[in-house]
Protein backbone atom coordinates (compact mmCIF):
# COMPACT_ATOMS: atom_id res chain seq x y z
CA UNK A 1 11.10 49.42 79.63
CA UNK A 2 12.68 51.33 76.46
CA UNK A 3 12.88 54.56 78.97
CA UNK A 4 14.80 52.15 81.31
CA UNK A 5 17.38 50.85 79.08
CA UNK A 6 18.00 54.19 77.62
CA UNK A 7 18.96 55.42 80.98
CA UNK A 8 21.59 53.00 81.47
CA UNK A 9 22.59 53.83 78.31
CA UNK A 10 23.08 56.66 79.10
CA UNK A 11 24.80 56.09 82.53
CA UNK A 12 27.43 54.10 81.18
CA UNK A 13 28.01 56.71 78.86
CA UNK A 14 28.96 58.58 81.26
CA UNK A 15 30.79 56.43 83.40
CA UNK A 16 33.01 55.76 80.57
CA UNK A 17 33.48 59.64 79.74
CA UNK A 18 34.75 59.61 83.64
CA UNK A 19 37.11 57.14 83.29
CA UNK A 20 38.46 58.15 80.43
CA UNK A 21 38.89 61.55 81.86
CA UNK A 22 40.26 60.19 84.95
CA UNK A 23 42.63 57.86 82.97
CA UNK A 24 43.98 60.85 81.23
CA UNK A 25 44.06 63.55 82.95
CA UNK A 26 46.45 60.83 85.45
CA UNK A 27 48.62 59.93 83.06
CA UNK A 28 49.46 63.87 81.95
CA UNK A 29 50.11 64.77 86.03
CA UNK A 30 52.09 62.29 86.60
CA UNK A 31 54.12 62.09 83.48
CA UNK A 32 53.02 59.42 81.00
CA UNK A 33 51.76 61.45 78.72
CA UNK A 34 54.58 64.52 78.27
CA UNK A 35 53.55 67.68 77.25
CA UNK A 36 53.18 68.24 73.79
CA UNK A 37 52.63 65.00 73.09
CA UNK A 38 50.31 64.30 70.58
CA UNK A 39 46.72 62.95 71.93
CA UNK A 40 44.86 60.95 69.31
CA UNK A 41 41.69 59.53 70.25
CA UNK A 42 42.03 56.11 67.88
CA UNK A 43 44.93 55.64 69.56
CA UNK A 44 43.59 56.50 73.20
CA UNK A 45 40.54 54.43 71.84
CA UNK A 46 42.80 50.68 71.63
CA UNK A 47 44.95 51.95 74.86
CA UNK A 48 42.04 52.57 77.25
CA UNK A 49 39.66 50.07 75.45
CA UNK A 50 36.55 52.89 75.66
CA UNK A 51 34.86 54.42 72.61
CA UNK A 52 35.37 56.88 71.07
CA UNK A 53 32.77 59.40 72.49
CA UNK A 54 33.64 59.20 75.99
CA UNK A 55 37.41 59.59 74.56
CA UNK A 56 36.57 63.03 72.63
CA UNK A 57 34.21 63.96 75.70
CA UNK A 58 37.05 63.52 77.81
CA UNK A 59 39.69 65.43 75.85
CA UNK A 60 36.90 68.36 75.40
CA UNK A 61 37.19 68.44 79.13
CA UNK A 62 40.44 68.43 79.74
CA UNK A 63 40.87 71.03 76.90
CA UNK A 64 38.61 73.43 79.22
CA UNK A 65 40.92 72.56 81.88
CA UNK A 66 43.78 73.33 80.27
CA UNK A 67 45.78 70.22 80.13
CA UNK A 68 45.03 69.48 76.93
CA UNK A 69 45.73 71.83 73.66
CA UNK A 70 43.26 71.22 71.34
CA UNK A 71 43.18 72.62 67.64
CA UNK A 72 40.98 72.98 64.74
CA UNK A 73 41.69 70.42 62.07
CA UNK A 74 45.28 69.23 63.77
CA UNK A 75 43.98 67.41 66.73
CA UNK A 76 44.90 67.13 70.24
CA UNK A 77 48.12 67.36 72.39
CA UNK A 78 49.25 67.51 76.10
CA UNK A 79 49.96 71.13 77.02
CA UNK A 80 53.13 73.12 76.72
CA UNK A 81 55.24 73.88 79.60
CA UNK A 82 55.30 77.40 79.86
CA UNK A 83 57.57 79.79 82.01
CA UNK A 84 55.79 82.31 81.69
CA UNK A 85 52.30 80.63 82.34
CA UNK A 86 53.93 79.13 85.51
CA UNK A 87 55.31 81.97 86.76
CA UNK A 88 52.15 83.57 86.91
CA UNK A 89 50.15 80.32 88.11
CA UNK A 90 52.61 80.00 91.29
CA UNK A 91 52.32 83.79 92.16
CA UNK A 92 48.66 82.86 91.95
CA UNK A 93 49.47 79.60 94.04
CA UNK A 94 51.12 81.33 97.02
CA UNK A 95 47.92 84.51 96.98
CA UNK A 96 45.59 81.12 97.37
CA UNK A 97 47.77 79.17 99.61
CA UNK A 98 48.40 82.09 101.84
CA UNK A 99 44.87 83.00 102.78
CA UNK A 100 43.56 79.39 103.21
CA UNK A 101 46.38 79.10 105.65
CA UNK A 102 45.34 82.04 107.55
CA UNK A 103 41.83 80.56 107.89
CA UNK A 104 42.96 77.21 108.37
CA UNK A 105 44.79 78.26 111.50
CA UNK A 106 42.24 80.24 113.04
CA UNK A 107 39.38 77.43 112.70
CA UNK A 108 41.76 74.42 113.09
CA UNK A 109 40.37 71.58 115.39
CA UNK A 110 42.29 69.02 116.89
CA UNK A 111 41.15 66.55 114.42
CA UNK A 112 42.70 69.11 111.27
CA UNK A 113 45.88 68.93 113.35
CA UNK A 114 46.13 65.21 113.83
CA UNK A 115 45.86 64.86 109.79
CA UNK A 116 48.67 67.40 108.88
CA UNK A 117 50.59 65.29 111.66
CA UNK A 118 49.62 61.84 109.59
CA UNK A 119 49.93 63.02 106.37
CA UNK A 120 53.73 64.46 107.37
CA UNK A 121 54.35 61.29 108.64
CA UNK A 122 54.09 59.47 105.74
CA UNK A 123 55.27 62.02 103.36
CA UNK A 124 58.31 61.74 105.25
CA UNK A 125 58.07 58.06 104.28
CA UNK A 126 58.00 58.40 100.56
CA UNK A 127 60.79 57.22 98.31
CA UNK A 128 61.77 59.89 95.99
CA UNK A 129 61.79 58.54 92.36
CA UNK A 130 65.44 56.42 91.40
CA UNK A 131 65.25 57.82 87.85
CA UNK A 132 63.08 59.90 85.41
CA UNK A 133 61.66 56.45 84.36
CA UNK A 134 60.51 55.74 88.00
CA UNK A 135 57.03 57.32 87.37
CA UNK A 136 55.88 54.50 90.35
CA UNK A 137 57.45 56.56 93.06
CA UNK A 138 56.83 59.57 91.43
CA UNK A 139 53.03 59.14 91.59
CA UNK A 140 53.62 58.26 94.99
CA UNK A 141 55.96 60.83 96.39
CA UNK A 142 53.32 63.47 94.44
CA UNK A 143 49.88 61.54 96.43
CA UNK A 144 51.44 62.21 100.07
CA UNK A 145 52.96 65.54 99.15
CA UNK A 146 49.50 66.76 98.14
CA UNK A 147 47.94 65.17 101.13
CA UNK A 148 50.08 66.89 103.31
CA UNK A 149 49.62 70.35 101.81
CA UNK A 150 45.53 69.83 101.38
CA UNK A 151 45.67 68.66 105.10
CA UNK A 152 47.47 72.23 105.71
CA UNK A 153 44.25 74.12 104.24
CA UNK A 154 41.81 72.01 104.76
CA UNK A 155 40.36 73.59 107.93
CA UNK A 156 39.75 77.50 106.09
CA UNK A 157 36.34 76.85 105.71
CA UNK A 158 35.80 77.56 102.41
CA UNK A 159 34.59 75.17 99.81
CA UNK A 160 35.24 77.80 96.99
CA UNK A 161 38.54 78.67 98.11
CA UNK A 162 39.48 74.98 98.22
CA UNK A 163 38.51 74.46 94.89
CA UNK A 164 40.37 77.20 93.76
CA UNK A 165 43.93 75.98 95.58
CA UNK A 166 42.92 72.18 93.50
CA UNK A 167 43.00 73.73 90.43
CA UNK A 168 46.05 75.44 91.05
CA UNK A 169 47.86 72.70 93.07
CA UNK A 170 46.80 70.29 90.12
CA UNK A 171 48.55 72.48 87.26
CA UNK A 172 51.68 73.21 89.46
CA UNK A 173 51.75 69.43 90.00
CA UNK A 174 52.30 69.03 86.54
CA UNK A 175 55.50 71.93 86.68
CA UNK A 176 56.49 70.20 89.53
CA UNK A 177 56.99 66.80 88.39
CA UNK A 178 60.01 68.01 86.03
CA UNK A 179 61.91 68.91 88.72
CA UNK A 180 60.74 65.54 90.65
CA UNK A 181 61.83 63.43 87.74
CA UNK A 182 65.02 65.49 86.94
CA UNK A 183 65.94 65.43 90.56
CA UNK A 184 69.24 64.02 90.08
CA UNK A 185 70.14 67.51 87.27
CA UNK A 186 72.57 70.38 89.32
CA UNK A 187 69.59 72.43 87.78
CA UNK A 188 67.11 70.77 89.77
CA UNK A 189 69.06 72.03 92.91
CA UNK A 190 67.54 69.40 95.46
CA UNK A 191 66.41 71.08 99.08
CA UNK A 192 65.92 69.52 101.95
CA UNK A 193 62.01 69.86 101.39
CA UNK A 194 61.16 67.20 104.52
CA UNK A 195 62.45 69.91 106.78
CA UNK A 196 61.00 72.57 105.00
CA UNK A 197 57.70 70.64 105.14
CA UNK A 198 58.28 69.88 109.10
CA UNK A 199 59.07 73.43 109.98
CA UNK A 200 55.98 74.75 108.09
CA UNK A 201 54.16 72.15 110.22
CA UNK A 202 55.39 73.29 113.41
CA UNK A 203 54.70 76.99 112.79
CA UNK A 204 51.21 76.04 111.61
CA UNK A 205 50.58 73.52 114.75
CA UNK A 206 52.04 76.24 116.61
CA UNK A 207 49.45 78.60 115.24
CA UNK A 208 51.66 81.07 114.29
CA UNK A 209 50.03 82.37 110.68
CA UNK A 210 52.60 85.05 109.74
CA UNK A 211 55.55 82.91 110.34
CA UNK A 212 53.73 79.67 108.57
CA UNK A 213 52.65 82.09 105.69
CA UNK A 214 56.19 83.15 105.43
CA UNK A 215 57.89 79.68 105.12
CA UNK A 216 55.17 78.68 103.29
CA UNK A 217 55.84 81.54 100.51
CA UNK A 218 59.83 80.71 100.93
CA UNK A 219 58.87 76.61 100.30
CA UNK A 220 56.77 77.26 97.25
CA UNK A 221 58.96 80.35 95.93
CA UNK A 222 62.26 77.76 95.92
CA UNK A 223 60.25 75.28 94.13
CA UNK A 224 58.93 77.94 91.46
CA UNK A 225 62.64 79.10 90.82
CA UNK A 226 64.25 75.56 90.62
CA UNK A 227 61.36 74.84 88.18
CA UNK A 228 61.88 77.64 85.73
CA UNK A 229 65.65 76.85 85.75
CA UNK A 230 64.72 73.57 84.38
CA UNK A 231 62.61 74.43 82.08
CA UNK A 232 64.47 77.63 80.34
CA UNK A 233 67.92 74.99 80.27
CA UNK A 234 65.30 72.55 78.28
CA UNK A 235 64.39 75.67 75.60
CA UNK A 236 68.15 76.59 75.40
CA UNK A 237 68.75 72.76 74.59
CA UNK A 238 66.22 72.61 71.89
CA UNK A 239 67.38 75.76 70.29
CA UNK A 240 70.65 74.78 70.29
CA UNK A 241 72.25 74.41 66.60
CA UNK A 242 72.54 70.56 65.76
């Protein structure tokens, strides 16, 4: 009986280190929590109503992630945006992206090409956010736009490499949402990313890999150069002399 309860014990344990986790690691993709922002786990502790074990657990996690910047003796925070670090993590980004699309192609079944079709359908659907406070359609906008690109790679046959373009796709996600928010900046230099998306589509439905790969690269390139803009005008803003 003791061996029993323990076990639950310890299963809820855990299930409240997961939600925690998932809570979080939410709220600093799509925005809530802004990086740098300082992460205490009291405070976490009242907003999530979990202990505080499956809080620190949680932040220990996302620490090894690297969405979370933890120190000794000063606590947590959000992670910096960094130019630098996203310039190299999109270079990264299109390596990945380009040889899951490659595989993707050649292994493709009809069903893989009936869920890039669905998932650009309702991308194409998706409000863009009103305002940097419209995290709503935000969240949204970011849900189909990563359905549509998973559905892209889904077919290369690789569980590794899949897990490798998450991580990735994940962390530019959180790059990516400046722009989304700030969409409505001359810096954010808005495209016309539905026909982007649609002519990647067609090349890929098309199964032509080197001109897929090449819009692909051009799509995710555009993106990476808007981003920086945005966040190089936010340094020169805070260096600025008051």
């Amino acid at each position: 009986m003791k061996a029993g309860v323990e076990a639950e014990a310890v299963a809820e344990s855990r299930s409240q280190a997961e939600r925690a986790y998932l809570r979080l690691r939410g709220e600093i993709l799509h925005g809530d929590l802004m990086p740098g922002e300082r992460l205490r786990a009291n405070d976490l502790q009242d907003r999530y109503s979990l202990g505080l074990t499956p809080i620190r657990e949680a932040l220990m996690r996302l620490s090894s992630e690297g969405f979370v910047a933890a120190a000794t003796h000063r606590g947590s925070r959000v992670s910096e945006l960094s130019p630098h670090e996203f310039a190299d993590l999109m270079a990264t980004r299109r390596e990945i992206e380009r040889l899951c699309l490659v595989k993707a192609i050649a292994l493709g079944d009809a069903a893989w090409e009936a869920e890039i079709v669905a998932a650009m359908h309702m991308l194409s659907r998706a409000p863009l956010p009103a305002s940097p406070e419209d995290r709503e359609a935000a969240a949204f906008w970011e849900a189909q736009h990563r359905r549509f690109h998973l559905a892209l790679v889904g077919a290369c046959g690789s569980d590794w490499l899949l897990r490798f373009w998450s991580v990735l796709a994940d962390h530019s996600e959180r790059y990516r949402k400046l722009r989304l928010l700030r969409r409505h900046e001359a810096g954010a230099e808005v495209r016309d990313v539905n026909s982007e998306h649609v002519a990647i589509m067609d090349s890929v439905l098309a199964r032509d890999a080197d001109k897929a790969c090449s819009l692909m690269d051009a799509h995710l390139a555009a993106t990476e150069t808007s981003v920086l803009r945005l966040l190089r005008e936010g340094t020169e803003r805070k260096e600025e002399p008051r």
